[in-house]
Protein backbone atom coordinates (compact mmCIF):
# COMPACT_ATOMS: atom_id res chain seq x y z
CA UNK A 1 6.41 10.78 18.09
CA UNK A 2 4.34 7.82 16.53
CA UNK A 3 5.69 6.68 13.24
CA UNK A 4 3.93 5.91 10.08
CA UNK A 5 5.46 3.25 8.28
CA UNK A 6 3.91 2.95 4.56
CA UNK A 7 3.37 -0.39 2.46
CA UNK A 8 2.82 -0.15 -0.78
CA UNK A 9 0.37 -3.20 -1.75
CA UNK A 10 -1.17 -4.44 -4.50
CA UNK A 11 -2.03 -8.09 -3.59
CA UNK A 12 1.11 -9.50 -5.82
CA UNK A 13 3.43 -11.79 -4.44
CA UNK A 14 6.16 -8.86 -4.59
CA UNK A 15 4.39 -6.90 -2.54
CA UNK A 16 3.31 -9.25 0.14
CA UNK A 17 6.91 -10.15 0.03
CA UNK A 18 7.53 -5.89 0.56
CA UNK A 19 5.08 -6.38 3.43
CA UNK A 20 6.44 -9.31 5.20
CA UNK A 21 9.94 -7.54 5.49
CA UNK A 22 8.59 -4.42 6.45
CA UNK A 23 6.28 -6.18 9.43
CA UNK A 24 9.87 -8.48 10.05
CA UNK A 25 11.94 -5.60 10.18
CA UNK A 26 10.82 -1.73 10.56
CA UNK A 27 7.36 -1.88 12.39
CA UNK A 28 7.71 -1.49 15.92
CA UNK A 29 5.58 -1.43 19.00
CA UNK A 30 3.71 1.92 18.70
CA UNK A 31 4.09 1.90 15.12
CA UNK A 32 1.25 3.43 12.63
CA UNK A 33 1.30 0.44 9.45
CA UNK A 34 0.02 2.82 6.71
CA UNK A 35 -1.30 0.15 3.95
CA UNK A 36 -1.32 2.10 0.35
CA UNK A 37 -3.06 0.53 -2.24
CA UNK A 38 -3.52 2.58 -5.74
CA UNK A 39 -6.56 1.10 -7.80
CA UNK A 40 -7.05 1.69 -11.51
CA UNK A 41 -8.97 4.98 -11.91
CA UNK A 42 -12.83 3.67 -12.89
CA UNK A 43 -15.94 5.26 -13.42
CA UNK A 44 -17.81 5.06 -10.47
CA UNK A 45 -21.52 6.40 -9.91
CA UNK A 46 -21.34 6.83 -6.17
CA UNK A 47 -20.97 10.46 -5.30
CA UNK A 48 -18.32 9.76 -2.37
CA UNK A 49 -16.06 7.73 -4.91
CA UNK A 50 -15.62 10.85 -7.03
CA UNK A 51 -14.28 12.45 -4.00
CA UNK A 52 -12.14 9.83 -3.06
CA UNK A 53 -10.77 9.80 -6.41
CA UNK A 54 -9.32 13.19 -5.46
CA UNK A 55 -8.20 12.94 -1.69
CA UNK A 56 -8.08 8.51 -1.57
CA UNK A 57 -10.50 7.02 0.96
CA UNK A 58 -10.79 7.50 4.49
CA UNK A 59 -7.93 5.21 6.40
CA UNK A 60 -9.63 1.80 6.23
CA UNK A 61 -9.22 0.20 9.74
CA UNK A 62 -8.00 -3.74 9.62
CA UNK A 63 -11.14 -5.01 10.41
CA UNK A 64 -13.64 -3.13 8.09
CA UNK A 65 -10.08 -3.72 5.15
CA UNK A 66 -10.53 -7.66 6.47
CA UNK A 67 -14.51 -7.63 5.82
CA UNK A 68 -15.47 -8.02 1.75
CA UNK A 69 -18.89 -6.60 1.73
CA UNK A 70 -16.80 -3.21 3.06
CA UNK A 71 -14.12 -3.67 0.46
CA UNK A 72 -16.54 -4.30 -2.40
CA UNK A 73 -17.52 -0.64 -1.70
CA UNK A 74 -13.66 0.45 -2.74
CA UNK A 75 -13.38 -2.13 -5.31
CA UNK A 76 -10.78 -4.05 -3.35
CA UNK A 77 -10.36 -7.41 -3.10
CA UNK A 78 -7.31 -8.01 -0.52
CA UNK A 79 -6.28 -11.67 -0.37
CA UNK A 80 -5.85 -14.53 2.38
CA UNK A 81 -2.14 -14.14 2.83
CA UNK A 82 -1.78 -10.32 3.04
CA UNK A 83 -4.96 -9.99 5.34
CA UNK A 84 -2.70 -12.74 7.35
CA UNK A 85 0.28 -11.08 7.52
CA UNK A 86 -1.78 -7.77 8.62
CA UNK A 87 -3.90 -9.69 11.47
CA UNK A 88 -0.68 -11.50 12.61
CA UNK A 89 1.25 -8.11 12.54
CA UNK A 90 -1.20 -6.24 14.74
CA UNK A 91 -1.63 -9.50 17.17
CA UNK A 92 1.92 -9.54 17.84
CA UNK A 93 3.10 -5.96 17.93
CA UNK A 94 1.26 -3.16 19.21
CA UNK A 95 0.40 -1.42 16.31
CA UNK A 96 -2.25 0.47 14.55
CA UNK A 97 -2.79 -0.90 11.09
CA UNK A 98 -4.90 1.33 8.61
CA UNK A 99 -5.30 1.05 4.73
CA UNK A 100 -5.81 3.76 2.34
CA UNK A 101 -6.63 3.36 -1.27
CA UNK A 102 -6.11 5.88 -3.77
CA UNK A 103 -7.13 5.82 -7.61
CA UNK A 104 -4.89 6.64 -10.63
CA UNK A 105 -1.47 6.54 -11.03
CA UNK A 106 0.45 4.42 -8.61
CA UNK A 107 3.73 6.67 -9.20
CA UNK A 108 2.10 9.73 -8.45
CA UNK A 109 -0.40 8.65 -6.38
CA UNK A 110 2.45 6.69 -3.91
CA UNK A 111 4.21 10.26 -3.50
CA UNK A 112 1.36 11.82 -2.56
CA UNK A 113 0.46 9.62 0.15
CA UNK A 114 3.80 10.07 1.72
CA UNK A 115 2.97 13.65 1.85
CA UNK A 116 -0.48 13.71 2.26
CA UNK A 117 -0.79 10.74 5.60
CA UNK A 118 2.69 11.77 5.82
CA UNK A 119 4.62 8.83 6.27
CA UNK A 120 7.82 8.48 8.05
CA UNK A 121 9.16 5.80 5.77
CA UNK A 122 8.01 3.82 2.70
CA UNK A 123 8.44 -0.10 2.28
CA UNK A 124 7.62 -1.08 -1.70
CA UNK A 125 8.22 -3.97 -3.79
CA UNK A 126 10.22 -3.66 -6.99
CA UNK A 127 8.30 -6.30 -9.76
CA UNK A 128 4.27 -5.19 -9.17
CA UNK A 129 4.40 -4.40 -13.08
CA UNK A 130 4.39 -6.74 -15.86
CA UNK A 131 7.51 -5.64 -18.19
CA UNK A 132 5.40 -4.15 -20.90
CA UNK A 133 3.68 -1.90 -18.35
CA UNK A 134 7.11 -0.71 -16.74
CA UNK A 135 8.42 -0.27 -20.16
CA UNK A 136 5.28 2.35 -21.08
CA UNK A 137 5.17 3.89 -17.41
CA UNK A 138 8.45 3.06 -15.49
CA UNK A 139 9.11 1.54 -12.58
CA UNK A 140 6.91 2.91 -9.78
CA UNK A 141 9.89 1.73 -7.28
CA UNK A 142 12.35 3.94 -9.36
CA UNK A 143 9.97 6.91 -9.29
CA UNK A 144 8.96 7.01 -5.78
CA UNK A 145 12.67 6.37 -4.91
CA UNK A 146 13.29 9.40 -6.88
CA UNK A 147 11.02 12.05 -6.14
CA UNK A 148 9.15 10.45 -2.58
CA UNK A 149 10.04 12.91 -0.09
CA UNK A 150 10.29 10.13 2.81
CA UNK A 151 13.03 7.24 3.07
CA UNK A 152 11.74 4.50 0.99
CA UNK A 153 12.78 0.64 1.06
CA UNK A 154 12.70 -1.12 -2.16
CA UNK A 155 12.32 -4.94 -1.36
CA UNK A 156 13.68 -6.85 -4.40
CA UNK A 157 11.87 -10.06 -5.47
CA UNK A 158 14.69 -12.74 -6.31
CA UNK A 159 14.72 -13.39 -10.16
CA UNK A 160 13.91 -16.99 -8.86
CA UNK A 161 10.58 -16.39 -7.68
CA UNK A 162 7.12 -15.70 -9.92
């Protein structure tokens, strides 16, 4: 059975750092690389956003999620060094690697993706929030750990490090 293994991402240096160990250590040959990325809900005019906004996008292959005219359409901007580690991940390995944005809460919106793609197993960093943020919401890690119905890796980001 093909796996689905799940990256949370949202472009911060935590979460590239999430990515990195999941490509170094879970993804194997055969291996589905699930990329979720949960925007900020906006208002958006487009018809097919509103539905998105509901379900998340369609699975964004890697090159249409590498090409920025595509990603302006979602919003996204993914940087350099993720779209790196992604194109050096599916060079190496034989993998499929897809992305899927959702819109709203990343806490609720995280669990839902497990369910939803569903993923075999969840990689997420443990800083993407400022401390004011986590203090309102909570720690997305914490929740997902909590109520994700999948096995999910938190990868800590040393204190060290920005």
């Amino acid at each position: 059975m093909e796996r689905r293994v799940g990256v949370a991402v949202d472009f911060s240096p935590c979460s590239k750092k999430a990515l990195k160990w999941a490509v170094d250590n879970i993804v194997r040959n055969g291996d589905h690389l699930i990329i979720i990325d949960v925007r900020p809900e906006g208002n958006y005019e487009q018809g097919e956003m509103q539905l998105w906004e509901v379900t998340g996008s369609p699975l964004i292959p890697l090159h249409e999620f590498s090409d920025p005219l595509i990603m302006k359409k979602y919003g996204v901007k993914p940087d350099a060094e993720t779209l790196d580690i992604l194109n050096t991940a599916a060079n190496q390995k034989e993998i499929v690697v897809v992305t899927k944005i959702f819109w709203g809460d990343p806490r609720e919106k995280i669990c839902e993706a497990i369910d939803k793609i569903p993923l075999s197993c969840l990689v997420i960093g443990n800083r993407g929030l400022g401390t004011i943020k986590r203090a309102i919401m909570g720690s997305v890690s914490n929740y997902v750990v909590n109520n994700g119905t999948c096995p999910v890796t938190v990868v800590k980001q040393n204190d060290h490090e920005t």
